[in-house]
Protein backbone atom coordinates (compact mmCIF):
# COMPACT_ATOMS: atom_id res chain seq x y z
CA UNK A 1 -36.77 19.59 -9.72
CA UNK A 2 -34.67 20.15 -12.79
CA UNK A 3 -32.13 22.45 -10.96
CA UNK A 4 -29.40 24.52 -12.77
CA UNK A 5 -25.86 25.64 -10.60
CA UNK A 6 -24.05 28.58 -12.48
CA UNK A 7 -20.12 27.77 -11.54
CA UNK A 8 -17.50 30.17 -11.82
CA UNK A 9 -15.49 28.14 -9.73
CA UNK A 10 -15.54 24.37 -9.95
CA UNK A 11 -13.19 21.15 -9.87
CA UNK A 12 -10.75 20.56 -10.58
CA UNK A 13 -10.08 24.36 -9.41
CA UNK A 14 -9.66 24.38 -6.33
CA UNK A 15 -11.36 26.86 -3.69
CA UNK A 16 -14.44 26.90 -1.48
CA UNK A 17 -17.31 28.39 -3.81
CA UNK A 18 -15.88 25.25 -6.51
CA UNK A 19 -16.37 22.32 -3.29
CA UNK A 20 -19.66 24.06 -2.09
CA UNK A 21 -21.30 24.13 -5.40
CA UNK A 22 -19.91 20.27 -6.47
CA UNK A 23 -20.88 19.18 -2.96
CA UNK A 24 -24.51 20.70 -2.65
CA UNK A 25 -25.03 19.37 -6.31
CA UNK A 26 -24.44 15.83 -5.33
CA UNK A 27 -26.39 15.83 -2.38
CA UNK A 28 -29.32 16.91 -3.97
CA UNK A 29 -29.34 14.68 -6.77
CA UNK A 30 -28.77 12.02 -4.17
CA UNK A 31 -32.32 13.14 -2.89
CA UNK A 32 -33.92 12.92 -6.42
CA UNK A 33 -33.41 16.14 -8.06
CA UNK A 34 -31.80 16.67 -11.22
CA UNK A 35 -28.74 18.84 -11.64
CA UNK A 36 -27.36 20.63 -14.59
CA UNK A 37 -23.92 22.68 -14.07
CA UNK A 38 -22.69 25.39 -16.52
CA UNK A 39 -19.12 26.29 -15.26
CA UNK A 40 -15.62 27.19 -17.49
CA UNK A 41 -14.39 25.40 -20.14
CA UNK A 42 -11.53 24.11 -17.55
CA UNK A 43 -14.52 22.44 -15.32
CA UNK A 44 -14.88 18.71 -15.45
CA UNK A 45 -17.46 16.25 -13.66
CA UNK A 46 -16.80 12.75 -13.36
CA UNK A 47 -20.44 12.51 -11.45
CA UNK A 48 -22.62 11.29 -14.37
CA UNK A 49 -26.01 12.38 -11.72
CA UNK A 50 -24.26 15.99 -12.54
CA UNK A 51 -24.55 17.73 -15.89
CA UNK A 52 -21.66 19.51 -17.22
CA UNK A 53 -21.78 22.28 -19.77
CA UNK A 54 -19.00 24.57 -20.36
CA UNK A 55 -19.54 28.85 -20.78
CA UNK A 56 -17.44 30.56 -23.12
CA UNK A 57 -16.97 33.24 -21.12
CA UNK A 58 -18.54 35.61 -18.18
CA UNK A 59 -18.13 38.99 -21.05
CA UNK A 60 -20.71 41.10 -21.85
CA UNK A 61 -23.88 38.87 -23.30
CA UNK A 62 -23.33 36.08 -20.58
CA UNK A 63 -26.77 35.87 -20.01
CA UNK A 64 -27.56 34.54 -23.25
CA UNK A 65 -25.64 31.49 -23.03
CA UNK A 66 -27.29 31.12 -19.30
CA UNK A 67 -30.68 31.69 -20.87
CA UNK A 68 -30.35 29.19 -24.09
CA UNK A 69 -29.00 26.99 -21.31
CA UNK A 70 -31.57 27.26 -18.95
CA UNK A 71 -34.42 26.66 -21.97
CA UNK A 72 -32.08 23.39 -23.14
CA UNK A 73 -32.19 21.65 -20.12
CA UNK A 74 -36.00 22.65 -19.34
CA UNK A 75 -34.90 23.95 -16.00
CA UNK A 76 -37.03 24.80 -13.10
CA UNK A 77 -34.66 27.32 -11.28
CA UNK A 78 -31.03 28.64 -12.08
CA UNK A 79 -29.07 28.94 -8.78
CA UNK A 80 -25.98 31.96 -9.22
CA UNK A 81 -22.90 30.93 -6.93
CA UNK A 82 -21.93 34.75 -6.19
CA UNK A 83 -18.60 35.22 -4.99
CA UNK A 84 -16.39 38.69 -5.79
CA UNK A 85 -13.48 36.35 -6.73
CA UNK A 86 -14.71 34.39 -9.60
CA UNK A 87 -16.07 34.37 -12.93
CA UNK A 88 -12.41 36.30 -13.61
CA UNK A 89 -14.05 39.15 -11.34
CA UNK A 90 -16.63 40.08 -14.86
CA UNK A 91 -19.12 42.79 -13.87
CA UNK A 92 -21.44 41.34 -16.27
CA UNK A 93 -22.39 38.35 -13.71
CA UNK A 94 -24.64 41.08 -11.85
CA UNK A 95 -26.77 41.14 -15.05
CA UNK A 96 -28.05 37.56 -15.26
CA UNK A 97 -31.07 37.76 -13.18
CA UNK A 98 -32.99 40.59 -14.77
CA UNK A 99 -31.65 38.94 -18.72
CA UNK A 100 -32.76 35.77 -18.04
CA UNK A 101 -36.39 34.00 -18.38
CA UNK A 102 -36.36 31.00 -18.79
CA UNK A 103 -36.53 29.98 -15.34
CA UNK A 104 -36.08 32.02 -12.14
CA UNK A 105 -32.39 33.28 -10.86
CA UNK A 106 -31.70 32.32 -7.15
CA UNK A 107 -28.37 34.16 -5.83
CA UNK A 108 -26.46 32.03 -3.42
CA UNK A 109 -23.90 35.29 -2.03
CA UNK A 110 -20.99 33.40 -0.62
CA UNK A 111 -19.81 37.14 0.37
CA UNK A 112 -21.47 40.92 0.13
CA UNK A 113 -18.12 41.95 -0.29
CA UNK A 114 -17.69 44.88 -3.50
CA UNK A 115 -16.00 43.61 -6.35
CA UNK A 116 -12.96 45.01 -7.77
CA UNK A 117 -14.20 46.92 -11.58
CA UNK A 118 -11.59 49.06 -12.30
CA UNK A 119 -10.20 52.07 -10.62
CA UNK A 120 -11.84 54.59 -8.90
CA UNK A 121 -15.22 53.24 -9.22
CA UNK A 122 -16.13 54.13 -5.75
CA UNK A 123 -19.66 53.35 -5.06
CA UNK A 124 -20.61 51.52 -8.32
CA UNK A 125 -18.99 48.57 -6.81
CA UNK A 126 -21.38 48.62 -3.89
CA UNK A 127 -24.63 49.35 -6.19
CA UNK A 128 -23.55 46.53 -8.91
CA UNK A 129 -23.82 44.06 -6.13
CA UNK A 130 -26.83 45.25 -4.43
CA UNK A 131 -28.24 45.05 -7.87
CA UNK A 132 -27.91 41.21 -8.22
CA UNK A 133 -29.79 41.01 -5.03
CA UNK A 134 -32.79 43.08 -5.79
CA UNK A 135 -32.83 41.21 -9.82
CA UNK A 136 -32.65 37.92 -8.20
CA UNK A 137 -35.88 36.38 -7.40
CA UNK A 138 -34.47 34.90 -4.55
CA UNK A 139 -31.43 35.44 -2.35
CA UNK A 140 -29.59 33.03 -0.23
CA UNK A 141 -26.53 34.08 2.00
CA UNK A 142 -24.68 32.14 3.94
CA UNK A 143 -24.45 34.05 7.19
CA UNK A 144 -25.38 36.19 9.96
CA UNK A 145 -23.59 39.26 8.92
CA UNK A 146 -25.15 38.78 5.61
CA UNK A 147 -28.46 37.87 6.56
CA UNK A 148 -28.39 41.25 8.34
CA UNK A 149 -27.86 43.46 5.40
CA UNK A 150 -30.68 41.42 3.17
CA UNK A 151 -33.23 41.88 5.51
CA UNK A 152 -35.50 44.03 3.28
CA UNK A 153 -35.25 41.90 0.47
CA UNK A 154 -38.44 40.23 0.15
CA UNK A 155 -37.50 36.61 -0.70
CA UNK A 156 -34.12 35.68 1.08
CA UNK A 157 -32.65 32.86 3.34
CA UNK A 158 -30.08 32.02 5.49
CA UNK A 159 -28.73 28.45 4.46
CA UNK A 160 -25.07 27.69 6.21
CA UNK A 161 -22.24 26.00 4.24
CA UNK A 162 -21.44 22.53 4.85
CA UNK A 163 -17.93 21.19 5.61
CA UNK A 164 -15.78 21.64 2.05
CA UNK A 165 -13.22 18.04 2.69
CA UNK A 166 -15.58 15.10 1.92
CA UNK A 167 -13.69 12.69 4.52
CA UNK A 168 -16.17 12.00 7.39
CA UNK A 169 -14.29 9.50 8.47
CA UNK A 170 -10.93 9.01 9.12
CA UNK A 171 -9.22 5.62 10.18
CA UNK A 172 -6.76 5.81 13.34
CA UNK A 173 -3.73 3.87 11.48
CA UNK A 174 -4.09 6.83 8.90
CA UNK A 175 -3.83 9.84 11.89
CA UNK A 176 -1.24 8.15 13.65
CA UNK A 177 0.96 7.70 10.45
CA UNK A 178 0.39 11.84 9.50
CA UNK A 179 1.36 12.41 13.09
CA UNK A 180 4.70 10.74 12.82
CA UNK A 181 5.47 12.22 9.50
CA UNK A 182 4.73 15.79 10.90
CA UNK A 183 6.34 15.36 13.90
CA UNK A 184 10.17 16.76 14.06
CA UNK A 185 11.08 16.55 17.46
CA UNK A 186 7.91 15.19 19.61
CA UNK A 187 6.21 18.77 19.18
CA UNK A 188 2.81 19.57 20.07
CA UNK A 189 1.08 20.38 16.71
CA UNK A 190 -0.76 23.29 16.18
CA UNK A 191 -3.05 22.89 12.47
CA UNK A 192 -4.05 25.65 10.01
CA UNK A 193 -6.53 24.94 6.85
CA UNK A 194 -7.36 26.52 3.42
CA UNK A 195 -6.72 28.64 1.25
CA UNK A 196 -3.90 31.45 1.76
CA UNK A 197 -5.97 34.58 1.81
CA UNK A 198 -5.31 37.94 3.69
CA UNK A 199 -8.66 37.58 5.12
CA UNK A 200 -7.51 34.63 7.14
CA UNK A 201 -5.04 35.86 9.65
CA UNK A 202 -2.18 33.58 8.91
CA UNK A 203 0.45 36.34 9.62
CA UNK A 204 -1.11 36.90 12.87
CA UNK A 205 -1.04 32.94 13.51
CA UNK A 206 2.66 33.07 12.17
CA UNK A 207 4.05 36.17 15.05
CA UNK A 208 1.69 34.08 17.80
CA UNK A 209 3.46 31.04 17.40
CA UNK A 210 6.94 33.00 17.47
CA UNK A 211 5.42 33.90 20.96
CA UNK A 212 5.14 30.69 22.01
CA UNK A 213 8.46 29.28 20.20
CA UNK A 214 9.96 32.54 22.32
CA UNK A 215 8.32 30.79 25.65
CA UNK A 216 10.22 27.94 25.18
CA UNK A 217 6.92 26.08 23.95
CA UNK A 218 8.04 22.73 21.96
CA UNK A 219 5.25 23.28 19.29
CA UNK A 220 4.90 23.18 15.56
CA UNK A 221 2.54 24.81 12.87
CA UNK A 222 1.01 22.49 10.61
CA UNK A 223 -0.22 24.54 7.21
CA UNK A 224 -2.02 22.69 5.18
CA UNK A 225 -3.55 24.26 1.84
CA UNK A 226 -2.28 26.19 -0.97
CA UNK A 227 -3.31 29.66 -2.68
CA UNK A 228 -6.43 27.84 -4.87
CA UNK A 229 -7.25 28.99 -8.23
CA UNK A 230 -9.52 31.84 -8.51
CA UNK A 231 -8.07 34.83 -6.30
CA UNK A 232 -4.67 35.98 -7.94
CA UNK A 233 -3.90 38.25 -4.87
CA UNK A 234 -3.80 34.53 -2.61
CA UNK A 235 -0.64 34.08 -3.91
CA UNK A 236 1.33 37.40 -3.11
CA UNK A 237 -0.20 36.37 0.44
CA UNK A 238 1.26 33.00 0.33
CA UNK A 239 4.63 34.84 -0.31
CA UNK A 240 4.47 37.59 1.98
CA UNK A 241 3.49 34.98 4.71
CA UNK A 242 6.52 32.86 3.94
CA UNK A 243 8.74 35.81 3.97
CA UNK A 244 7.34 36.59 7.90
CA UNK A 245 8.35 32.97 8.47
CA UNK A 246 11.73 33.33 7.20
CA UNK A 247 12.29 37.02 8.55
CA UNK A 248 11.20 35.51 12.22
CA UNK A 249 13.64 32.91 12.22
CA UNK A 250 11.32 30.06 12.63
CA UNK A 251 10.96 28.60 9.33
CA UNK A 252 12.30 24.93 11.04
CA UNK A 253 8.67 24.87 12.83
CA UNK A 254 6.29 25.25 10.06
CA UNK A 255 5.56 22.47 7.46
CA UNK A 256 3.72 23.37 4.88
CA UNK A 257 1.71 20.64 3.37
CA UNK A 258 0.70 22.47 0.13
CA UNK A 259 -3.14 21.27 -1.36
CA UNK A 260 -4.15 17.49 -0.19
CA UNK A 261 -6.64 15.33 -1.17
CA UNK A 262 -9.81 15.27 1.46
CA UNK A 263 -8.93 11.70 3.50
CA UNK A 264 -5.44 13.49 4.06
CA UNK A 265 -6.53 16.61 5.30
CA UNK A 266 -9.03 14.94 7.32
CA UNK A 267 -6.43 12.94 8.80
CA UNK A 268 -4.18 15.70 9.26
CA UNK A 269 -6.84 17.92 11.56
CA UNK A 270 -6.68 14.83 13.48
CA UNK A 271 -3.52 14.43 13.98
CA UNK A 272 -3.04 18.06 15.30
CA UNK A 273 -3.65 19.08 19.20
CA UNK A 274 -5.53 21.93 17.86
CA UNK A 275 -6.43 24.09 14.58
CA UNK A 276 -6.44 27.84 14.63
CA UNK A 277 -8.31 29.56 12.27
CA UNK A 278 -7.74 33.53 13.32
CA UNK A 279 -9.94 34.85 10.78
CA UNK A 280 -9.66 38.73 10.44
CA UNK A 281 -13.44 39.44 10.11
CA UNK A 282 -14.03 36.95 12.73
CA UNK A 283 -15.43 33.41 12.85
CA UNK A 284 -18.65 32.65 10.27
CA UNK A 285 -20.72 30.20 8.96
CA UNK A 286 -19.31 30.87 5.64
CA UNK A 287 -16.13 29.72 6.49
CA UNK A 288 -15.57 26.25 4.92
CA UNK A 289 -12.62 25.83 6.73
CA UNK A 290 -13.81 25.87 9.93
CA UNK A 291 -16.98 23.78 8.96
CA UNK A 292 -14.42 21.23 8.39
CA UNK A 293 -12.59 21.67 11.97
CA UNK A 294 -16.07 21.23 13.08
CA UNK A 295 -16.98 17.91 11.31
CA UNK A 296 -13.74 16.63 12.13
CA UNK A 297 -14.21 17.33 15.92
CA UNK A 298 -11.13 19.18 16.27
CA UNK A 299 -10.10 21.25 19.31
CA UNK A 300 -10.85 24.95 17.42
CA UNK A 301 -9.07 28.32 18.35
CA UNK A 302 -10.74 31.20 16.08
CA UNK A 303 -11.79 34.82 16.51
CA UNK A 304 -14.56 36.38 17.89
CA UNK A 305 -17.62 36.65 15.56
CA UNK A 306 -18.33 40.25 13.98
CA UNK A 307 -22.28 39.60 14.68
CA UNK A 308 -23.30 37.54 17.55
CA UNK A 309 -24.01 33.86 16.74
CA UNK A 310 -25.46 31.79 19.44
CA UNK A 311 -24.05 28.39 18.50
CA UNK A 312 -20.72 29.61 19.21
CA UNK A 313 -19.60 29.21 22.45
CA UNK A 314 -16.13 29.98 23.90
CA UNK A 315 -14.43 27.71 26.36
CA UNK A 316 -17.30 25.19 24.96
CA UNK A 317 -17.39 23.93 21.56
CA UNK A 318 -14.50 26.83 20.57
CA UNK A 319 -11.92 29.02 22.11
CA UNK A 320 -12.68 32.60 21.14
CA UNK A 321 -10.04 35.26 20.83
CA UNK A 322 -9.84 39.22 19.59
CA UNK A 323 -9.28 39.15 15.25
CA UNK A 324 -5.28 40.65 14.72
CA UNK A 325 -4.45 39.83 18.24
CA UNK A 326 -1.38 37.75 17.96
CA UNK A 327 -0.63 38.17 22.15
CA UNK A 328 -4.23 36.55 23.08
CA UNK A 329 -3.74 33.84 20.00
CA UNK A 330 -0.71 32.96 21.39
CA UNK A 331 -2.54 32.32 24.87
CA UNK A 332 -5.25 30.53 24.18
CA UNK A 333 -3.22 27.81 21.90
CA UNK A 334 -1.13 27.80 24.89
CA UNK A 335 -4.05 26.93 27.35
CA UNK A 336 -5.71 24.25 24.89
CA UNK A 337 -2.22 22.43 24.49
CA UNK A 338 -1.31 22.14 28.16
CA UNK A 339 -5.01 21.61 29.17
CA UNK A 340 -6.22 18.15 28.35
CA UNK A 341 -9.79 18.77 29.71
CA UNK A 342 -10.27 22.09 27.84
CA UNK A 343 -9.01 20.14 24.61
CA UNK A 344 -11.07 17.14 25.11
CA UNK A 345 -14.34 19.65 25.97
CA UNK A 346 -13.67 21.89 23.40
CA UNK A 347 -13.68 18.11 20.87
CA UNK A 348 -16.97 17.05 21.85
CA UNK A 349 -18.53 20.27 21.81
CA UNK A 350 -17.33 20.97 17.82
CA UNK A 351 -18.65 17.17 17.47
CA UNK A 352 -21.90 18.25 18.87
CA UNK A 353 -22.14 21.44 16.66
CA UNK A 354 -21.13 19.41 13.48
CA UNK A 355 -25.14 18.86 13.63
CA UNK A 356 -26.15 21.87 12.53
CA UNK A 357 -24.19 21.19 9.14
CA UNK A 358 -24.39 18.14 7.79
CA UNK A 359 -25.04 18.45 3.82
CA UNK A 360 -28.26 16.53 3.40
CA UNK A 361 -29.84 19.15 5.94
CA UNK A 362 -28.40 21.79 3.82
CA UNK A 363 -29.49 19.96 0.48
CA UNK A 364 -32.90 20.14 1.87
CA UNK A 365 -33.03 23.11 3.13
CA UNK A 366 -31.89 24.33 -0.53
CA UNK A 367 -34.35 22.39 -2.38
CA UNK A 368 -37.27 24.02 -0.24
CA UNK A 369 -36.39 27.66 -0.75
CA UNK A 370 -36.39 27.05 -4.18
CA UNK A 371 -39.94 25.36 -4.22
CA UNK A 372 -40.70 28.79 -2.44
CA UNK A 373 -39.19 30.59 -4.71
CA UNK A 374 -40.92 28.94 -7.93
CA UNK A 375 -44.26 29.13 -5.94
CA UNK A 376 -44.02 32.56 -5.41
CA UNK A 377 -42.90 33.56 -9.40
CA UNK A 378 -45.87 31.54 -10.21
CA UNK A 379 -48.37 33.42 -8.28
């Protein structure tokens, strides 16, 4: 297939929509498709399997670049990387599917969250995004929670997100060298990864570990990521949590790594006795982050799901905890850190679940909802 990826995040950006979209690309012109990518002037590609073309903006009349686009490159389907953040948060985006014919729109919704429009426009925000969804002729989501609320759309799939570090593997001599360099005083290490964003409980993660500093625990928090590119809220977050360091007096026992390339990060999660991810809507599939705990095999502390989700097991492949509970966070990184069993069953089971996905299973899965899809606007 002649496959087109609408970006409004991509590298050298940084963010999880931009490493999703550049990743999924790859792997499916690994498996003999062609891709064509039309991102923001600031995108670049050295992949020459990828095709580059730059936007001139997301304003009104988008869809006519996307459309002369779409015709250029003789494209089979045009695949919409939806997220509220990006594409400078232009209400135009939602517009694309019904304005464009050259090929048919497929809506990859990385959230169903409302986008900001401008004040006090209330529901509108709710009905702009359900309209993308019912204009698309196909919808993917990422998700449980999301696959809920699509249910009555006739063409939709749930498709998980695959780890966002490309490092599967990580050398020991690499792990042991972050260890020493992150180590102050022999701690026990305690990691957090990606992006600063409120939606990821680091202000929770920062009172539990005064908790456990409190206890007399010798541990250490590891932060490693930065506030990306495409939300500017991320970085009043990134301030207001390093303020709650400062005004808690424990500023000596976090390290903040700032952005890393992937083969450091990955070496970093192992280097750590465990990552906590205390995510405020809960633990999800679309949560790149913890994709990459999960490839990486790590030890995983994270918050209960909003939806159930069957793969997720506490005390087996995770350790499950209330969301904005920094009492019960504090516990449970206590009991993987002095439990070596727990820790070493909580390793393989996040090794085991890694399975589920791995980014050719994903690729494939892609590439066969949009044969559906194509089938289906032919009939």
């Amino acid at each position: 297939m002649r496959i087109g990826m609408i970006a409004g995040e991509y590298a050298p950006a940084r963010g999880g929509v931009g490493a999703y979209t550049r990743i999924l690309s790859q792997t499916l012109a690994k498996q003999g498709h062609e891709l064509f990518i039309l991102g923001t002037p600031d995108a670049r590609e050295g992949d020459d399997r990828l095709h580059l073309e730059a936007i001139r903006s997301w304003s009104f009349g988008c869809w006519r670049q996307v459309n002369a686009w779409a015709q250029r490159n003789a494209l089979d389907i045009v695949n919409l990387q939806y997220q509220t953040a990006a594409f400078k948060m232009s209400p135009y985006i939602h517009f694309i599917p019904q304005n464009v014919s050259a090929a048919p729109v497929i809506t990859t919704f990385h959230d169903l969250r409302v986008p900001y429009l401008f004040p006090k426009a209330g529901a509108l925000r709710e009905k702009i995004v359900w309209h993308l969804a019912k204009t698309s002729d196909g919808v993917i989501v990422t998700n449980q929670e999301d696959e809920a609320q699509v249910a009555s759309l006739p063409c939709h799939q749930l498709i998980p997100i695959g780890s966002n570090i490309e490092a599967p593997h990580v050398d020991a001599q690499s792990i042991a060298d972050w260890r020493r360099r992150l180590q102050h005083n022999n701690e026990q290490l305690i990691g957090y990864f990606g992006l600063i964003n409120a939606s990821k409980g680091l202000d929770v993660l920062v009172d539990a570990l005064k908790m456990l500093l409190d206890t007399g625990k010798n541990v250490r928090l590891i932060i490693v990521g930065d506030a990306g590119s495409s939300d500017p809220t991320n970085a009043q977050v990134q301030q207001s949590v390093n303020e709650r360091i400062i005004s808690c007096g424990i500023s000596n026992q976090v390290t903040w790594t700032g952005y890393l390339p992937d083969e450091q990060v990955a070496a970093v999660l192992n280097a750590v006795e465990v990552m906590a991810l205390p995510f405020r809507d809960g633990a999800s599939y679309r949560r790149g982050s913890l994709m990459a705990a999960l490839q990486q095999g790590c030890a995983i502390v994270t918050t209960q799901p909003k939806v159930p989700i069957q793969t997720f097991v506490d005390h087996e492949n995770m350790r499950l905890v209330p969301p904005e509970d920094a009492a019960a966070l504090s516990s449970a990184l206590s009991e993987v850190m002095q439990n070596s069993a727990l820790r070493e069953r909580l390793k393989q089971g996040t090794a085991g679940l890694a399975r589920h996905f791995e980014w050719p299973t994903i690729a494939h899965s892609t590439a066969q909802f949009f044969e559906h899809t194509i089938a289906l606007c032919k009939s």
